[in-house]
Protein backbone atom coordinates (compact mmCIF):
# COMPACT_ATOMS: atom_id res chain seq x y z
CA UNK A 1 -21.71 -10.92 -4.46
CA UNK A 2 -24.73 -11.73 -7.11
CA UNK A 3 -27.07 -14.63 -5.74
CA UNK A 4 -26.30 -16.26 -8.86
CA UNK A 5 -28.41 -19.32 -8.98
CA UNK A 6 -28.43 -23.02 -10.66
CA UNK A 7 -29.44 -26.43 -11.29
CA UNK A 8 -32.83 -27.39 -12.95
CA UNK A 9 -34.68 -26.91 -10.18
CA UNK A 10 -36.26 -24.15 -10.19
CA UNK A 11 -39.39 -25.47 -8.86
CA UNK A 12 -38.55 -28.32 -6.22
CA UNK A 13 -40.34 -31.00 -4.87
CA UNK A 14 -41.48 -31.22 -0.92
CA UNK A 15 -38.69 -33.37 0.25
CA UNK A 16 -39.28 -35.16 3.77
CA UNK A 17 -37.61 -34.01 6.97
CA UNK A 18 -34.25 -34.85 7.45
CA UNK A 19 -32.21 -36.50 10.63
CA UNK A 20 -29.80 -33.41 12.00
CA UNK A 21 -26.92 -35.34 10.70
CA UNK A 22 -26.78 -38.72 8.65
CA UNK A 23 -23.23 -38.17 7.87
CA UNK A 24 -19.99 -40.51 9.20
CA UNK A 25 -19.14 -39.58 12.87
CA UNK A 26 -16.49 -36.99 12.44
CA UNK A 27 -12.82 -37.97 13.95
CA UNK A 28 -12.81 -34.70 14.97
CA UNK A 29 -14.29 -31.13 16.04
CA UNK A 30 -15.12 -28.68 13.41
CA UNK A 31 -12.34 -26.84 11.77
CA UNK A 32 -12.58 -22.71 10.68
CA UNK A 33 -10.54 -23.44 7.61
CA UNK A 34 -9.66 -25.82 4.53
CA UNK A 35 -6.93 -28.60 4.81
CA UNK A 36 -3.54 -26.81 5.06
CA UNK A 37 -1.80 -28.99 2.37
CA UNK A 38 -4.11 -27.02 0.15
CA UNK A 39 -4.22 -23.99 1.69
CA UNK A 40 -3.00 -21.21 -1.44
CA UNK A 41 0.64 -19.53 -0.33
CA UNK A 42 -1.58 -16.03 -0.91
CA UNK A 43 -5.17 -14.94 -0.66
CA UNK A 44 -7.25 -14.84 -3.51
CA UNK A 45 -9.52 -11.96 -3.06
CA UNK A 46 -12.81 -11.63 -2.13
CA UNK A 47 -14.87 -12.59 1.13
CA UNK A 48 -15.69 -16.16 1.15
CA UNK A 49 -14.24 -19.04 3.23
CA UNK A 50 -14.91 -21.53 5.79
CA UNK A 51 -16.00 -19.82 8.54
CA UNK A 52 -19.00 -20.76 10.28
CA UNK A 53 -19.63 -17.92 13.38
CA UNK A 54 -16.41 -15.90 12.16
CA UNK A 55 -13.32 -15.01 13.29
CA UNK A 56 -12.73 -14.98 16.98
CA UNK A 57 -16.53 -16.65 17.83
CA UNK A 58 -15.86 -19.84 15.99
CA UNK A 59 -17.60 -22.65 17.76
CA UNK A 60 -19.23 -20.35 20.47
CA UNK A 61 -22.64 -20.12 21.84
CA UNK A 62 -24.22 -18.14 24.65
CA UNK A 63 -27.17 -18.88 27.28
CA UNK A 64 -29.61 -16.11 27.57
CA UNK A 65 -32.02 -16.02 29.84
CA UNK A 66 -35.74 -17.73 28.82
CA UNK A 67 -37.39 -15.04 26.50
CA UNK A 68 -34.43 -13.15 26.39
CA UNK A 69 -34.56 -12.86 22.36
CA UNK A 70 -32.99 -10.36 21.42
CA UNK A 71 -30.94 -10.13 24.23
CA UNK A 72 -31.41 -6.99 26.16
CA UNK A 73 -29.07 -3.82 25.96
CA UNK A 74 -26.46 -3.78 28.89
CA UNK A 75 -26.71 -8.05 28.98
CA UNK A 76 -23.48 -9.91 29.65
CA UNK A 77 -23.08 -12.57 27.76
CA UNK A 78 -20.49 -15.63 28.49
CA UNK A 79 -19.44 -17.87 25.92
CA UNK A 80 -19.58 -21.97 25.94
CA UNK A 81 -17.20 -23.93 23.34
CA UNK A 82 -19.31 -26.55 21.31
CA UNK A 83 -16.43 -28.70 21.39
CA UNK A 84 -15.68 -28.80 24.99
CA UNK A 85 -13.10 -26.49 25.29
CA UNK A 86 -12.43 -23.51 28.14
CA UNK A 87 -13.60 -20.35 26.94
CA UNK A 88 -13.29 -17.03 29.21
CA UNK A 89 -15.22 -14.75 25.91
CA UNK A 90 -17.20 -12.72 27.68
CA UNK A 91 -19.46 -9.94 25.68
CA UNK A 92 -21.54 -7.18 26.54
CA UNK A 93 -24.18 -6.16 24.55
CA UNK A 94 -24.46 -2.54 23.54
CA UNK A 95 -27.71 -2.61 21.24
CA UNK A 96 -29.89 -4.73 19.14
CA UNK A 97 -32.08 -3.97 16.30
CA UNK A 98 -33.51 -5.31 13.22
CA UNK A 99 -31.51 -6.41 10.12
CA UNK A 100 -31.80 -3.67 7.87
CA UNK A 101 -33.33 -4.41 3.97
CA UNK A 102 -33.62 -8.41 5.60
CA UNK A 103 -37.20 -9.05 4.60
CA UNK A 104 -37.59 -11.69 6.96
CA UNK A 105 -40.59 -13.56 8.16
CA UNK A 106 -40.62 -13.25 11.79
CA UNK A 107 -37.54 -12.53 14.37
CA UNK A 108 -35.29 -14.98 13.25
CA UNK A 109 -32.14 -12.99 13.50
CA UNK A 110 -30.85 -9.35 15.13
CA UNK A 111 -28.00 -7.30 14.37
CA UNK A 112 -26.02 -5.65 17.61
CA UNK A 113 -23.30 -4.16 19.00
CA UNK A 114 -21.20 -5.51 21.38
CA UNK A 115 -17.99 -4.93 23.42
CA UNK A 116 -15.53 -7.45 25.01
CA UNK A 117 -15.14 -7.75 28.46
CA UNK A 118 -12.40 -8.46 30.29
CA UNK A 119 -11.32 -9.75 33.64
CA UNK A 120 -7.94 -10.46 33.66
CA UNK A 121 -5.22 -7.82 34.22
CA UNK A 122 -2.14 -7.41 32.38
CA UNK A 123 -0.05 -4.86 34.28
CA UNK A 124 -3.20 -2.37 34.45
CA UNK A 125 -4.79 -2.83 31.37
CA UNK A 126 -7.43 -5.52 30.87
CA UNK A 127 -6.25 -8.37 28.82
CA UNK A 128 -9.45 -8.20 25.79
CA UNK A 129 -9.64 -10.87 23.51
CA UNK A 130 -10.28 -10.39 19.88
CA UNK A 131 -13.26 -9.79 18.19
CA UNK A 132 -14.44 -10.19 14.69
CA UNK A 133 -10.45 -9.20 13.87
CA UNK A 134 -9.81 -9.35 10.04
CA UNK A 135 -7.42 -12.55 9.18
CA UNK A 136 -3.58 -11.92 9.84
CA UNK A 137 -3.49 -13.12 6.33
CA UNK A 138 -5.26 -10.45 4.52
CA UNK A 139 -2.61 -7.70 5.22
CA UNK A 140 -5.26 -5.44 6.97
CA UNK A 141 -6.34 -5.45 10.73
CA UNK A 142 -8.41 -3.77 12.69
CA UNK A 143 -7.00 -0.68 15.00
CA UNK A 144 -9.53 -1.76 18.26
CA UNK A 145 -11.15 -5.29 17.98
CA UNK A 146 -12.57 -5.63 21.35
CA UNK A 147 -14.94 -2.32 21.02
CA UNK A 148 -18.08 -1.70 18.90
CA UNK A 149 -18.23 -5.13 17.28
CA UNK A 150 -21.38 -6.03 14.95
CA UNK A 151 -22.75 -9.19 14.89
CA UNK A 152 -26.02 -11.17 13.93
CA UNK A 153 -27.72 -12.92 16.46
CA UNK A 154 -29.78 -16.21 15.66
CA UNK A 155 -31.67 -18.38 17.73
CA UNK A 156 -29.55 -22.12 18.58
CA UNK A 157 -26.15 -23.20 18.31
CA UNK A 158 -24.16 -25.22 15.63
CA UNK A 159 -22.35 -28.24 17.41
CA UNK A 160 -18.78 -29.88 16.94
CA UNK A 161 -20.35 -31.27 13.45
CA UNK A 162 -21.48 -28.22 12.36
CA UNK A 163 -24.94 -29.23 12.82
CA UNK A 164 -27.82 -26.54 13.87
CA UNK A 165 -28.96 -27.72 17.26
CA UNK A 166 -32.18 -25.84 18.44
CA UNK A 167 -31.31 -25.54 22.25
CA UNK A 168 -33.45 -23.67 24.05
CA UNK A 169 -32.46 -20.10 25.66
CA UNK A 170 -29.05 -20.41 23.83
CA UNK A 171 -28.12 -17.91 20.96
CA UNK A 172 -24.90 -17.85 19.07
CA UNK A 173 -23.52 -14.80 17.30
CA UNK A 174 -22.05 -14.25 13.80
CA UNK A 175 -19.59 -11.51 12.92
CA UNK A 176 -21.23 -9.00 10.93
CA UNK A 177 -19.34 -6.07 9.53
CA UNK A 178 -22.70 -4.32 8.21
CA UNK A 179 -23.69 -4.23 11.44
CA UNK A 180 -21.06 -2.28 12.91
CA UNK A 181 -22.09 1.70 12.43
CA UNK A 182 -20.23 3.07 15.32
CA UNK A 183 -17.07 4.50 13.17
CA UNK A 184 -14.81 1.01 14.62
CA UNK A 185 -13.48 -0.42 11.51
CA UNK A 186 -14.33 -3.59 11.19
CA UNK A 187 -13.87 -5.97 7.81
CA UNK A 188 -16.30 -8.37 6.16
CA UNK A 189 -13.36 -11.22 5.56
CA UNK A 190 -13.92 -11.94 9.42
CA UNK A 191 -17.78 -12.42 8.74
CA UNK A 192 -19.46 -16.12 9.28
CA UNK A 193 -21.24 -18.18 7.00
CA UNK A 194 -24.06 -17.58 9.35
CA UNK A 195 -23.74 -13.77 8.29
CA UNK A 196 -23.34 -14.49 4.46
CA UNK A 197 -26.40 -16.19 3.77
CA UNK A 198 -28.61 -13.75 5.85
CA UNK A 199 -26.85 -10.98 3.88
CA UNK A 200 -25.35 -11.83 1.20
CA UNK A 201 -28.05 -14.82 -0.19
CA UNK A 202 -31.04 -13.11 1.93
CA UNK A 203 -32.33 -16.59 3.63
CA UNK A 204 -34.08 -16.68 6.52
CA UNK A 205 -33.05 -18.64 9.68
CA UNK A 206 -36.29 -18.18 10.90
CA UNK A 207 -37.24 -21.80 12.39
CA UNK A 208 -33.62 -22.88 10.76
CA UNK A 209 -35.16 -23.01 7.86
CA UNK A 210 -33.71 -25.46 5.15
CA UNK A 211 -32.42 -23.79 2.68
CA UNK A 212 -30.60 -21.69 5.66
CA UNK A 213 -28.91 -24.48 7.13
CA UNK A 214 -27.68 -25.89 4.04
CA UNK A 215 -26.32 -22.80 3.03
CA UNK A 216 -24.44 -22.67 5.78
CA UNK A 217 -22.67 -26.13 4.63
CA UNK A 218 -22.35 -24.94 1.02
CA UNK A 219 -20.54 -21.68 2.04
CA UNK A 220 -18.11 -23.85 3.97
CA UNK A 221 -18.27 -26.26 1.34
CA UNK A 222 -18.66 -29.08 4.34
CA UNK A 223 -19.92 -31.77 2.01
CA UNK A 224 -20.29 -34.34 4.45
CA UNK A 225 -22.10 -33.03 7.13
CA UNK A 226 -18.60 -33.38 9.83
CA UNK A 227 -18.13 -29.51 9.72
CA UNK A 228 -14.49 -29.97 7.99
CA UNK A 229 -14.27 -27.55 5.10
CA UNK A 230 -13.34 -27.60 1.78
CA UNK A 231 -12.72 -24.22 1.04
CA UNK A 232 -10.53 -21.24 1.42
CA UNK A 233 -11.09 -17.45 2.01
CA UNK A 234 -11.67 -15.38 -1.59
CA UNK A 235 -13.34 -18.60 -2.97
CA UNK A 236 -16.19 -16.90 -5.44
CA UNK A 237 -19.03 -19.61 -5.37
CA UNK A 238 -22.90 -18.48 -6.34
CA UNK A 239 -26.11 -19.76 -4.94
CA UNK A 240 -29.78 -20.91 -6.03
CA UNK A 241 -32.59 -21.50 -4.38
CA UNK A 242 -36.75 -21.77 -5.14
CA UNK A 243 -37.18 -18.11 -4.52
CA UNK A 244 -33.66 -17.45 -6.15
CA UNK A 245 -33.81 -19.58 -9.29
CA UNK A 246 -30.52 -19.75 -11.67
CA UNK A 247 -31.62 -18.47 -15.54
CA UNK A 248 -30.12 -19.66 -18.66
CA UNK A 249 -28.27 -16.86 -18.61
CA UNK A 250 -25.54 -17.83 -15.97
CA UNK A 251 -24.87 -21.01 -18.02
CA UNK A 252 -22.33 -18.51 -19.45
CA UNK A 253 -20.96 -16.93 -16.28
CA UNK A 254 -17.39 -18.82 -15.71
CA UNK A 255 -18.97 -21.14 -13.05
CA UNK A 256 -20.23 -24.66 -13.38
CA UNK A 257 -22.55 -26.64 -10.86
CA UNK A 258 -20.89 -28.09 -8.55
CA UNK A 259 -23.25 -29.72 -5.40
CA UNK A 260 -27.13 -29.48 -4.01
CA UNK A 261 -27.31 -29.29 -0.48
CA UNK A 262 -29.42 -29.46 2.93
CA UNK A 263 -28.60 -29.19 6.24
CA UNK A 264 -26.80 -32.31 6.23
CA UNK A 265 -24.16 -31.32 3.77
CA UNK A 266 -23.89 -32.38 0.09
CA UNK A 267 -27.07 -34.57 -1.78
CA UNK A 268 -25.27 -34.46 -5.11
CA UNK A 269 -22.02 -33.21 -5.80
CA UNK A 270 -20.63 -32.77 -9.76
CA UNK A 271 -17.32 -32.01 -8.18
CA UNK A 272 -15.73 -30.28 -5.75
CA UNK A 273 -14.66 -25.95 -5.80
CA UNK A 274 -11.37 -26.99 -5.05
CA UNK A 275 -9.10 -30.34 -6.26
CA UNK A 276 -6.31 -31.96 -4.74
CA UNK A 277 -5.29 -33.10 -1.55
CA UNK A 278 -7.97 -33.03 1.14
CA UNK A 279 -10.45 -31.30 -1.15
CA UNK A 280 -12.70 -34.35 -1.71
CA UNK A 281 -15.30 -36.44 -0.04
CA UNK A 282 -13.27 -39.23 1.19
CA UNK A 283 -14.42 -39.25 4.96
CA UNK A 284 -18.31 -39.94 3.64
CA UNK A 285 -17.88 -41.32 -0.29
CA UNK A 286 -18.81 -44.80 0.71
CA UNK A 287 -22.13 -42.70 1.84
CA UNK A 288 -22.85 -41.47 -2.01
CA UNK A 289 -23.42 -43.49 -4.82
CA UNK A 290 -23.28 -42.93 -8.90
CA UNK A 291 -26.79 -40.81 -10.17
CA UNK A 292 -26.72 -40.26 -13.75
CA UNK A 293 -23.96 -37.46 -13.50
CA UNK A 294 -23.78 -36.94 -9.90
CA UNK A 295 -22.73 -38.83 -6.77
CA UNK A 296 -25.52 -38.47 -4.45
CA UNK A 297 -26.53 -39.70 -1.10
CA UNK A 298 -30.23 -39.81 -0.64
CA UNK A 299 -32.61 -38.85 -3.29
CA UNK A 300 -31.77 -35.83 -4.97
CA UNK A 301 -35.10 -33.78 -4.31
CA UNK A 302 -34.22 -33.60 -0.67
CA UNK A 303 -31.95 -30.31 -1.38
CA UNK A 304 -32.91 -26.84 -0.60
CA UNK A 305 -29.75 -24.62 -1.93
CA UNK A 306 -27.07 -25.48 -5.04
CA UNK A 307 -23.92 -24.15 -5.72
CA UNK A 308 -21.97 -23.06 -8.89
CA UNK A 309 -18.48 -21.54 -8.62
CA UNK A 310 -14.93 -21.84 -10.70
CA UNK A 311 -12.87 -25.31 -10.52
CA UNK A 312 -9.69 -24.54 -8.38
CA UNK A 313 -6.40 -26.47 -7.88
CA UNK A 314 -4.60 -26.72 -4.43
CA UNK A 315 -1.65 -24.22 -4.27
CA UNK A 316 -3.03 -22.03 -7.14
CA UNK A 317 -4.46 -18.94 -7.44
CA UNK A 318 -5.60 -19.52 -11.04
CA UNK A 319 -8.60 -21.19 -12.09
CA UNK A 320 -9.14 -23.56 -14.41
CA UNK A 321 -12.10 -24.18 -16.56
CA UNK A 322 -15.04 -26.47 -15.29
CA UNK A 323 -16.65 -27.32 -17.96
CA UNK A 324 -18.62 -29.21 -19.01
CA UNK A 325 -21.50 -28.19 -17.03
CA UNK A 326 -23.25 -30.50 -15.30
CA UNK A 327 -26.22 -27.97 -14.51
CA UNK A 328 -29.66 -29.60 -15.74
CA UNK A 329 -29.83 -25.50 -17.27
CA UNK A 330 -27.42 -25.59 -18.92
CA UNK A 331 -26.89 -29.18 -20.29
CA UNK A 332 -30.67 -28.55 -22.05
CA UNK A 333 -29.59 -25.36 -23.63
């Protein structure tokens, strides 16, 4: 998808740093998808959604050995849950290499290969869990999710908020569809946000960079920080940043502005991508307060990345218009 771009601010202000996570305490861990009383009765196209690792890795993490970046061909690799739970994942890794056409700064993030392993027997066959496995809901699947996967590989782990932790010799893995050139098919609707904005918005998680992190939150649009989304698979949404400024021209694309962000969630939202039930900020609006024509909660030149997409409605597939923009762009044209 186009890095489409927005809000006035082009140029931004140095902003100072930022606790890992000012929002409420969440009542709960992280969740890989938007509240179900939502939730459309069909998909609506496209590759966006709420995933933060991707399907079959959500809330994972891995402990590689000290210096062991990227890990090594022919490394196993058990998974830990973020949130506590059992987790018998087990991966081997087949290959690393850089990200192809990523110009990034310094070794921030690897694509590889990797196979599951198994150690339980079912009958004679290894029971092999799941992969990077395209959504039941999207009426494709993949014909062998356990072999050949492709994922990116970053530096840290994101914790039951959703927050970027930077634990040392840990790693966690995103599905990555680009990355798999073995001939396995493998589908980009099982892809994290992790994935997206290294591919799709080209931002570099070297040092978790800003802008990375709260890209992360926008994809999922987790507006408060708890790492509960507000957003479904197919949402379009289009993103801005300093090196990626929006131009006058997108004022005219279908979207409107809808939030800046960091790594702590939303600084100002104009509205959410999605209304009705569950779609707003009720865990954290007692955190935001009225600024000119946004709610925001700190000052608004500590974000990094903004958002535009359509306004949808719970249980639709239509959209409906937006207007009137709230993008400083647009609202001096």
């Amino acid at each position: 998808m186009k890095r489409a771009v927005l809000l006035a601010c082009c140029v931004l202000p140095a902003y100072p740093p930022i606790s890992a996570n000012v929002s409420a305490a969440p009542v709960s861990c992280r969740e890989s998808d938007g509240p179900k009383d939502c939730k459309p009765s069909a998909g609506i196209g496209g590759h966006q959604g709420a995933l933060l690792e991707g399907n079959g890795l959500e809330r994972l993490h891995f402990a590689v050995p000290p210096g062991a970046f990227p890990p090594a061909a022919g490394t196993l690799l058990k998974a830990v849950d973020a949130c506590g739970a059992d987790s018998d994942l087990r991966v081997l890794v087949k290959a690393c290499g850089p990200i192809i056409d990523f110009p990034a700064r310094g070794p921030g993030a690897v694509a590889c290969v990797v196979d599951v392993v198994g150690d339980t027997l079912v009958g004679l066959v290894p029971a092999l869990r799941p992969l990077c496995a395209t959504p039941l809901s999207d009426q494709i699947s993949d014909p062998d999710p356990t072999h050949h996967r492709g994922v990116l590989v970053v530096r840290g782990l994101w914790d039951a908020t959703g927050a970027w932790q930077n634990a040392p010799n840990t790693i966690t893995l995103s599905c990555d569809a680009t990355s798999n050139s073995s001939g396995q098919q493998q589908f980009e609707a099982a892809d994290g946000s992790i994935t997206k904005c290294i591919r799709t918005w080209q931002l570099d998680p070297q040092d978790a960079t800003e802008a990375f992190l709260g890209c992360i939150r926008m994809a999922r649009a987790d507006y408060c920080g708890d790492g509960h989304p507000h957003t479904f698979g197919g949402t379009a949404v289009s993103l801005a940043t300093p090196l990626s400024p929006m131009t006058t021209a997108e004022c005219k694309d279908g979207f409107c502005f809808e939030a800046s962000w960091n790594r702590n969630g939303a600084v100002c939202l104009a509205r959410p991508r999605w209304t009705g039930t569950g779609m707003e900020i009720d865990a954290c609006r007692h955190m935001f307060t009225q600024h000119g024509a946004f709610l925001c909660r700190g000052q608004p030149e500590q974000a990094a990345v903004f958002s535009r997409s359509a306004q949808h409605v719970c249980k639709q597939l239509q959209t409906i218009s937006c207007a009137p923009d709230q993008d400083p762009v647009c609202v001096s044209q």
